[in-house]
Protein backbone atom coordinates (compact mmCIF):
# COMPACT_ATOMS: atom_id res chain seq x y z
CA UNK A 1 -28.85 46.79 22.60
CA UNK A 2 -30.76 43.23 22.56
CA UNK A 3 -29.57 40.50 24.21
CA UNK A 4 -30.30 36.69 24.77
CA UNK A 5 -29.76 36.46 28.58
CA UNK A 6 -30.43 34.05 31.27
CA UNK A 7 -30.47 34.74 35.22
CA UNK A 8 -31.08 31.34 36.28
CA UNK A 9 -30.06 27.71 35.53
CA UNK A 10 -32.21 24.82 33.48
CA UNK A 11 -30.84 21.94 35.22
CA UNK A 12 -34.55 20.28 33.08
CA UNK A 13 -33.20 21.82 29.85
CA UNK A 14 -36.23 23.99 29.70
CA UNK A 15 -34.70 27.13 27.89
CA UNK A 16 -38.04 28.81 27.35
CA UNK A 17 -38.26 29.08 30.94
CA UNK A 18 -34.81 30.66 31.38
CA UNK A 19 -33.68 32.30 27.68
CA UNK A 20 -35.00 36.21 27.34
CA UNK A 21 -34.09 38.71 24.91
CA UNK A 22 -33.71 41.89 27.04
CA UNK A 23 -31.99 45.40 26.15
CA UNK A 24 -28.53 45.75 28.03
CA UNK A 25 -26.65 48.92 27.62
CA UNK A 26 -24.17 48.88 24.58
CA UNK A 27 -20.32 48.29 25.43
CA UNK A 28 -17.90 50.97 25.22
CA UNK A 29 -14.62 49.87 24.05
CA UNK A 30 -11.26 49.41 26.04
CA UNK A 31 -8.00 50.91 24.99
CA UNK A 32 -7.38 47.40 24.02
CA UNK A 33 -10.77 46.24 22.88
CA UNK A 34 -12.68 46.06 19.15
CA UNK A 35 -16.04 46.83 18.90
CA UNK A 36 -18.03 44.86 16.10
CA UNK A 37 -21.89 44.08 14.98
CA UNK A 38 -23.33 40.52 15.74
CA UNK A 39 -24.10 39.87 11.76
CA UNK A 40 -24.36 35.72 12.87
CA UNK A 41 -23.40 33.74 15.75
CA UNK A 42 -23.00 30.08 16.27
CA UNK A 43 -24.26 27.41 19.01
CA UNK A 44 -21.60 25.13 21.03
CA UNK A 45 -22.50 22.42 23.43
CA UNK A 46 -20.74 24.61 26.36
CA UNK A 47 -24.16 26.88 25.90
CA UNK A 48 -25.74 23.63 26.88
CA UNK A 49 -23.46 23.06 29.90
CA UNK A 50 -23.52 26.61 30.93
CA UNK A 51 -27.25 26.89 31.33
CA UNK A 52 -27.40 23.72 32.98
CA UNK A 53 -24.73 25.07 35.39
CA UNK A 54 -22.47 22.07 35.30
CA UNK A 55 -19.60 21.34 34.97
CA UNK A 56 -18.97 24.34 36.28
CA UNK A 57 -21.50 27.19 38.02
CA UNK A 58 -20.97 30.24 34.91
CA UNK A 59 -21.14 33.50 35.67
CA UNK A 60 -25.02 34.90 36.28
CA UNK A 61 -26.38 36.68 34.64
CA UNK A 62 -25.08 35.30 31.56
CA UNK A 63 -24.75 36.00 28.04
CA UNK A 64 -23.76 32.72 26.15
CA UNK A 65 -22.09 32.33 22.48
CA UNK A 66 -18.44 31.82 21.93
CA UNK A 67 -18.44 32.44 18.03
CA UNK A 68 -19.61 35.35 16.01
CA UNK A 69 -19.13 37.65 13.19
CA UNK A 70 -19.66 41.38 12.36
CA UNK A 71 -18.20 44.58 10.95
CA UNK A 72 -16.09 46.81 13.52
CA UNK A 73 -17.86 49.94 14.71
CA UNK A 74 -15.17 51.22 17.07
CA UNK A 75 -11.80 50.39 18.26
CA UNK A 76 -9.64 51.37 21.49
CA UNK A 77 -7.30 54.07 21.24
CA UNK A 78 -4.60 51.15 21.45
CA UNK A 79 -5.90 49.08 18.71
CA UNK A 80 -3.56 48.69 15.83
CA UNK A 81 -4.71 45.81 13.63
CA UNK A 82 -8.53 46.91 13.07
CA UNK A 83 -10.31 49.78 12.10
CA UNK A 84 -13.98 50.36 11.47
CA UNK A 85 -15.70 48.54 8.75
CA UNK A 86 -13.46 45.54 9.14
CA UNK A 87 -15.41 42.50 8.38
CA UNK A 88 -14.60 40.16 11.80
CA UNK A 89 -14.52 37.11 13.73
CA UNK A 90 -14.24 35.78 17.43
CA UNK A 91 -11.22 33.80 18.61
CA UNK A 92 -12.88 32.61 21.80
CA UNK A 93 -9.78 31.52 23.67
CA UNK A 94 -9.29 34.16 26.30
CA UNK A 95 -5.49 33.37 27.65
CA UNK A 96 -3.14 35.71 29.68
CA UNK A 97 -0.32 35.95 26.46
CA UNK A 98 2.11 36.18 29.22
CA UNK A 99 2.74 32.93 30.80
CA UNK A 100 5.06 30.02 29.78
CA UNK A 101 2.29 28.40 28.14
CA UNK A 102 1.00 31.37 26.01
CA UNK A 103 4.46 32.47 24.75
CA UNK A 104 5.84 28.82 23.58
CA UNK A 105 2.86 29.02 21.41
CA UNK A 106 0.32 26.96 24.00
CA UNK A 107 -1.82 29.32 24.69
CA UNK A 108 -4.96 26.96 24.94
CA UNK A 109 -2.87 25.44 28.10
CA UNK A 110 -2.60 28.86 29.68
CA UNK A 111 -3.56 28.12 33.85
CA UNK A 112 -6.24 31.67 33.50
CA UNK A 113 -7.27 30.31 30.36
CA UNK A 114 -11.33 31.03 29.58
CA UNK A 115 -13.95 29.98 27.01
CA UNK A 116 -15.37 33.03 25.64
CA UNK A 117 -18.97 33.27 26.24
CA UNK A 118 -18.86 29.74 28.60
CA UNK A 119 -17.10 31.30 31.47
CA UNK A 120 -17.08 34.57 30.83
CA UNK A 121 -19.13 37.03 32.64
CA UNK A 122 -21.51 38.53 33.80
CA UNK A 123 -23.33 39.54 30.48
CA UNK A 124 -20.21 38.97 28.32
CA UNK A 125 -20.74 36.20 25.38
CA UNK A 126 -22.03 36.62 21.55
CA UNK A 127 -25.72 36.47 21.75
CA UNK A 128 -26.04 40.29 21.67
CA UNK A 129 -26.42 43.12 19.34
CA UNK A 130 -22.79 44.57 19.75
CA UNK A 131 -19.66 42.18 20.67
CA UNK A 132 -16.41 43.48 23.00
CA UNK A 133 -13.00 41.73 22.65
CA UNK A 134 -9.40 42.24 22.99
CA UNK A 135 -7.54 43.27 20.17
CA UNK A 136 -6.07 39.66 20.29
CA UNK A 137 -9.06 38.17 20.32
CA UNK A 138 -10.48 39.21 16.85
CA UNK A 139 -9.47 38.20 13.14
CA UNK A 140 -10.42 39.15 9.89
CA UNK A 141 -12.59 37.08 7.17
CA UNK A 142 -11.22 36.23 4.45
CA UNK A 143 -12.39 37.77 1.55
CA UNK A 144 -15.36 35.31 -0.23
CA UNK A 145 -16.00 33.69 3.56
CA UNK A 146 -19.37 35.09 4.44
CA UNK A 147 -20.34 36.23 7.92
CA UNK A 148 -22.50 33.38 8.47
CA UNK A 149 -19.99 30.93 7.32
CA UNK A 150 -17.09 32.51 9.55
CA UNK A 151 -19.64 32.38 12.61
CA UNK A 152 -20.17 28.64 12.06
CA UNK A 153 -16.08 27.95 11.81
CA UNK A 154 -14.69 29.94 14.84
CA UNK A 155 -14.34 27.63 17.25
CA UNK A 156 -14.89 24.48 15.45
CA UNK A 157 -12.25 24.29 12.54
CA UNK A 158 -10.03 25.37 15.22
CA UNK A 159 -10.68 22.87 17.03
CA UNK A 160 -10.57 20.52 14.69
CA UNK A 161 -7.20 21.65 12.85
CA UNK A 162 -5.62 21.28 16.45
CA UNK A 163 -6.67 17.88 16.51
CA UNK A 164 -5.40 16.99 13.13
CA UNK A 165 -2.99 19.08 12.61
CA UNK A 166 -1.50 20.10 15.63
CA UNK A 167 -1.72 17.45 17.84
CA UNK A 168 -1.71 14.45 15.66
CA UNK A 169 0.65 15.53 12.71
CA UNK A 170 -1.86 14.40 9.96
CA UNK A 171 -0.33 13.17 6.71
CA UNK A 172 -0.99 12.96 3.28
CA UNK A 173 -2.83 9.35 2.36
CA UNK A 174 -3.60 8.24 5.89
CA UNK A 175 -7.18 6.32 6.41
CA UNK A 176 -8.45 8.59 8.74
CA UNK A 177 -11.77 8.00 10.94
CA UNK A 178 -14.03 10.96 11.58
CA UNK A 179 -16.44 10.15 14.21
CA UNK A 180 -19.59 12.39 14.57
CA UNK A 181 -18.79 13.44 11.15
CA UNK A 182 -22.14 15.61 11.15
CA UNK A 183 -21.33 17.71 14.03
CA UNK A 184 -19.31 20.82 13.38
CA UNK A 185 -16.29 19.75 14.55
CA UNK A 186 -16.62 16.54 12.69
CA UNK A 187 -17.83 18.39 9.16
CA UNK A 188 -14.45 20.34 9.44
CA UNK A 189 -12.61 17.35 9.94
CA UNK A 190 -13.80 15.14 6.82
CA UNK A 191 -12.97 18.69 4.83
CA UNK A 192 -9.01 18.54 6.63
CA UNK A 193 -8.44 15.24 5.96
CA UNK A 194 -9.38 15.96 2.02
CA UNK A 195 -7.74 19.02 2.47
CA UNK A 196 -4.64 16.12 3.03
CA UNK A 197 -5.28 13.87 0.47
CA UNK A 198 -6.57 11.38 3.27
CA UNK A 199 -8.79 8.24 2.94
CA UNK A 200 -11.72 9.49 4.82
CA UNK A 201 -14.22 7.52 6.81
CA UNK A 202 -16.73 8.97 8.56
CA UNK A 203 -19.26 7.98 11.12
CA UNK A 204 -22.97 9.84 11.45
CA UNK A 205 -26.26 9.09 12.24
CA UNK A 206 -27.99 7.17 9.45
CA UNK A 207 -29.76 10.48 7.88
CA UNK A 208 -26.37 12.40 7.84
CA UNK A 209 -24.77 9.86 5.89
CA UNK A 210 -25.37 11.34 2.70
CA UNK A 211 -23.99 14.71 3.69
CA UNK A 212 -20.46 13.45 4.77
CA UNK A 213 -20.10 12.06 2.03
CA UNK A 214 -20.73 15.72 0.01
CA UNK A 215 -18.61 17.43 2.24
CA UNK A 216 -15.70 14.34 0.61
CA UNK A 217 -16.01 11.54 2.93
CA UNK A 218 -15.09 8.42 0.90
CA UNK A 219 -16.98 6.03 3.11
CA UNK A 220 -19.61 6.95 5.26
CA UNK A 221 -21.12 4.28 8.50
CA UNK A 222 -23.50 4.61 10.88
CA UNK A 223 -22.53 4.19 14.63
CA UNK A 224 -25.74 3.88 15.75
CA UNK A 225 -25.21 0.11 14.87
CA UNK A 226 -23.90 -2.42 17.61
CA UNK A 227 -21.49 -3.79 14.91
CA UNK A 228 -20.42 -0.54 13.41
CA UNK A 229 -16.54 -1.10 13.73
CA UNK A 230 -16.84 -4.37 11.74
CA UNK A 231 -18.18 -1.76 8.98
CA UNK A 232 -15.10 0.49 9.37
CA UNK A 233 -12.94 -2.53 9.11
CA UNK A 234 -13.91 -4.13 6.27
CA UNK A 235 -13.33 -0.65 4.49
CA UNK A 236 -10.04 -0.86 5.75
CA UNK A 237 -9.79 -3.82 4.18
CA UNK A 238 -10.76 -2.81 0.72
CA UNK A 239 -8.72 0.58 0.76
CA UNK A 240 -5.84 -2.18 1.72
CA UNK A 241 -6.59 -4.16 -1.78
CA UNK A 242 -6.24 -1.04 -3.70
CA UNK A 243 -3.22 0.61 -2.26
CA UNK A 244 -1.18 -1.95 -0.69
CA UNK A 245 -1.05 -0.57 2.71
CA UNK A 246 -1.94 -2.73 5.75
CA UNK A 247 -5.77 -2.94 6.45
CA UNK A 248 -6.86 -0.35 9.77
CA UNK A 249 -7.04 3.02 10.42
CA UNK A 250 -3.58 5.35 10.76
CA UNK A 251 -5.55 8.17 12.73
CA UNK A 252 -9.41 8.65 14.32
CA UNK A 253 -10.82 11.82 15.50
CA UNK A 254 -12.85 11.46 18.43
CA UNK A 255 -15.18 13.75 20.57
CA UNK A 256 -18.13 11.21 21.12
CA UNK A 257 -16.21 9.40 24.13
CA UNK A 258 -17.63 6.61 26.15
CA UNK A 259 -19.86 4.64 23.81
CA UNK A 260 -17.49 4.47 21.03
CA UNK A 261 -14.10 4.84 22.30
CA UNK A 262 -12.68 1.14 23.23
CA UNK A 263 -13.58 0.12 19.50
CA UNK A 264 -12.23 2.66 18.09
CA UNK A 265 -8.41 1.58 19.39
CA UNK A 266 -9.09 -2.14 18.05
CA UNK A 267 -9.44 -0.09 14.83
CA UNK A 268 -6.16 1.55 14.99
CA UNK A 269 -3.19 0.23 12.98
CA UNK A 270 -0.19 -0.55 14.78
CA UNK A 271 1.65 2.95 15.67
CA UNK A 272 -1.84 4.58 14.81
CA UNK A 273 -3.45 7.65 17.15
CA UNK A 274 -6.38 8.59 18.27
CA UNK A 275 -7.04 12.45 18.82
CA UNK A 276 -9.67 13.31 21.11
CA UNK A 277 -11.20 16.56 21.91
CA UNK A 278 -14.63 15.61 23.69
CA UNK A 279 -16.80 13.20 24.81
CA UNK A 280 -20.07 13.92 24.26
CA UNK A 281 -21.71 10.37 25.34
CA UNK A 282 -19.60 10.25 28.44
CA UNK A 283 -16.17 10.04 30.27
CA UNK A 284 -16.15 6.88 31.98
CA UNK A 285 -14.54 5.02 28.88
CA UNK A 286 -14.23 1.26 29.46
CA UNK A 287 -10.32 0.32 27.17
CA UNK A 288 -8.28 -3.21 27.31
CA UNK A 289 -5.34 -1.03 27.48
CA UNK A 290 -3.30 -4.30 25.20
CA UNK A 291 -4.37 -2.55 22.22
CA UNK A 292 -2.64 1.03 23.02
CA UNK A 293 0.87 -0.87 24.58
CA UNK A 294 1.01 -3.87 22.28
CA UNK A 295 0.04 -2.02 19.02
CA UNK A 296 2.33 1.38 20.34
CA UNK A 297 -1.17 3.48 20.08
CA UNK A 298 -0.73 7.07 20.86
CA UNK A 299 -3.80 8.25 22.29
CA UNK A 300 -3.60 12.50 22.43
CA UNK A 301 -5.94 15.01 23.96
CA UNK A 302 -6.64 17.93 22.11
CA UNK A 303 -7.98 21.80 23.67
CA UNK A 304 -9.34 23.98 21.58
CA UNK A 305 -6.15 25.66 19.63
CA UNK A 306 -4.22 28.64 18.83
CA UNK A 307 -5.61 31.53 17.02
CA UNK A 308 -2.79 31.26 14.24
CA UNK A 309 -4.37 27.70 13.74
CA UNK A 310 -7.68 29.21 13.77
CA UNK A 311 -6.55 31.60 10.86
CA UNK A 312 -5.19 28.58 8.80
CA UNK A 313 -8.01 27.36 8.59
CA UNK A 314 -10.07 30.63 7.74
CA UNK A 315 -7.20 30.93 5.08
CA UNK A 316 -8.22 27.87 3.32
CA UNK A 317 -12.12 28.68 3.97
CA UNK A 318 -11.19 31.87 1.69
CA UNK A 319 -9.36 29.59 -1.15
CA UNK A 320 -13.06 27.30 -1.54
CA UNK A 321 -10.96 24.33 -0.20
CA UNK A 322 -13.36 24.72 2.70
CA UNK A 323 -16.72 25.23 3.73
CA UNK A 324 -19.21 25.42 6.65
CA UNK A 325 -22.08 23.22 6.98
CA UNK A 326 -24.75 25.25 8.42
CA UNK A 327 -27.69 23.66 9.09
CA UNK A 328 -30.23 26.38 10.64
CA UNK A 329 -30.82 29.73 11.51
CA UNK A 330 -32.74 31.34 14.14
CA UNK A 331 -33.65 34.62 15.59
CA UNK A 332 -32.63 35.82 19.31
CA UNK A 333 -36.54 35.29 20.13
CA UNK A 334 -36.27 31.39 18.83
CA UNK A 335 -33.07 31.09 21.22
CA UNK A 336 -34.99 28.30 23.12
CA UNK A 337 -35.90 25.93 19.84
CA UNK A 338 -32.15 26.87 19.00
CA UNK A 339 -30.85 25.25 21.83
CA UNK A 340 -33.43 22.55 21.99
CA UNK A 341 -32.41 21.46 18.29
CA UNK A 342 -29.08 21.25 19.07
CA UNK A 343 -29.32 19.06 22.44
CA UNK A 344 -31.70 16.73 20.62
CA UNK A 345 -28.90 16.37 17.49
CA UNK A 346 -31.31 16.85 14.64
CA UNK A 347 -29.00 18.61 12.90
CA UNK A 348 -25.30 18.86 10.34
CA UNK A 349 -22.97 21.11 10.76
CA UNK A 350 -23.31 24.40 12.98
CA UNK A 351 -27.00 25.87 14.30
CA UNK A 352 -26.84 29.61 13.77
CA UNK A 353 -28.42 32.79 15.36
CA UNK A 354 -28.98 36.36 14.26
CA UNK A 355 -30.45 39.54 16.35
CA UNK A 356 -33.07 41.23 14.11
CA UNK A 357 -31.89 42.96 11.52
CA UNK A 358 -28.63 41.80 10.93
């Protein structure tokens, strides 16, 4: 079968130099594995980090992709759930099931926890022809979610209905913050806070504006500005004169980090939280920690999720309360201008790619 594959890291970013689609021999399933198609497959920054090698050295030579969707060609003689000609997706949290953690429902805690596809290997992630995981690993599309669709939400509305949902309790009529609401993770979590019957304001670049604001973002402000919070406040402000509640935000949904995290706790109201899963500008946050003891701020970090969560969401993908924002798709051969599109963030929503054929 075709495969994207890499032998060597691009410290320079230069994934022409390092991406090739070669023919690896097709996988053979375990008494405990599903075998599906690769009918779409969706691009995560952890490609990015992989092929550059840090933060961690992957597995070479490596086969990136943690999210994907296909039908089921064969199953292991163990395999109870699935049965060819299922229509599939990838739950890319590989965890033990055994441990503390994984059986009091934690599973994204688990100490042999792995990313699918990030530090899996060698030659064992989505970018290939014909995909290999556990049983436990695999769930089924909802009927009305397309392949493509369920590709682009694997990881990410997991990840972002752990943030909301399981880690910061959303509820209903909150003003809720969405930074990066044009990323994937961010374009799920305008759709959860709707999905809540939240005040939504989300943050973007000024040409995604527009487009959080389709997917139900009430307000929409770009924090490419210096005074951006000032924005976000005076919304605050008028959602205040409207309903009566105190001006601020209840709960903001961070994964941009460094650049924007200090004024996003002025933001919060008193008792408010901020949910972070990321931070894509940097770590090395500068906070005046007054405004998380004086105000009683919880600030929560948030893991990927649990596959149950991941299903929620699917489940509400399949009632049209949902959707994915997919912005491109590529071939295996255009794996490099993928990749490149992505790290420069000219794009909303989830980058997609396809082998031939599919």
């Amino acid at each position: 079968m075709k495969a994207v594959v890499y032998r060597e890291y691009a410290p320079d970013d230069d994934y022409a130099k390092i991406l090739k689609v070669e023919d690896i021999d097709d996988p053979k399933p375990k008494q405990d594995e599903v075998i599906f198609t690769n009918k779409a497959s969706a691009l995560n920054y952890n490609d990015i980090w992989g092929m550059r090698g840090v933060p961690i050295a992957i597995p070479l030579p490596h086969i990136s992709g943690s999210d994907v969707a296909g039908d089921v060609i064969a199953v292991g003689e163990d395999v109870t759930n699935f049965k060819v000609g299922d229509r599939v997706v990838s739950h890319s949290n590989l965890a033990c099931r055994v441990c503390e953690m994984c059986t009091s429902g934690r599973e994204f805690d688990c100490a042999k926890r792995q990313v699918w596809g990030f530090q899996t290997g060698p030659t064992w992630g989505a970018y290939c022809e014909q995909i290999h995981l556990p049983e436990v690993n695999v769930s089924k599309i909802p009927e009305g979610v397309s392949y493509e669709e369920a590709a682009a939400a694997s990881m990410t509305i997991l990840t972002s209905w752990h943030m909301l949902v399981g880690r910061a309790k959303i509820t209903p009529g909150q003003t809720v913050l969405i930074m990066g609401g044009g990323s994937g993770v961010g374009s799920f979590g305008i759709q959860i806070a709707k999905l809540y019957n939240c005040k939504v304001i989300a943050t973007a670049s000024p040409d995604k504006l527009e487009k959080c604001k389709e997917l139900g973002a009430d307000y929409a402000v770009d924090h490419r500005k210096d005074d951006w919070h000032k924005e976000v406040r005076a919304i605050t402000k008028e959602i205040a004169k409207s309903t009566g509640v105190q001006p601020g935000i209840d709960l903001t949904f961070d994964h941009i980090g460094q650049t924007h995290f200090n004024k996003q706790l002025t933001l919060l109201k008193y008792g408010g939280t901020l949910v972070s899963c990321g931070a894509t500008t940097g770590y090395d946050a500068q906070i005046d920690l007054r405004h998380i003891f004086f105000k009683g701020i919880n600030v929560l970090g948030s893991t990927q999720g649990t596959k149950a969560e991941m299903e929620q969401g699917l489940y509400w993908m399949g009632q049209g309360k949902i959707k994915a924002a997919i912005d491109s798709i590529y071939s295996f051969e255009q794996a490099a201008e993928a990749h490149t599109k992505m790290l420069q963030g000219k794009f909303f929503g989830k980058i997609l790619m396809k082998p031939e054929g599919a």
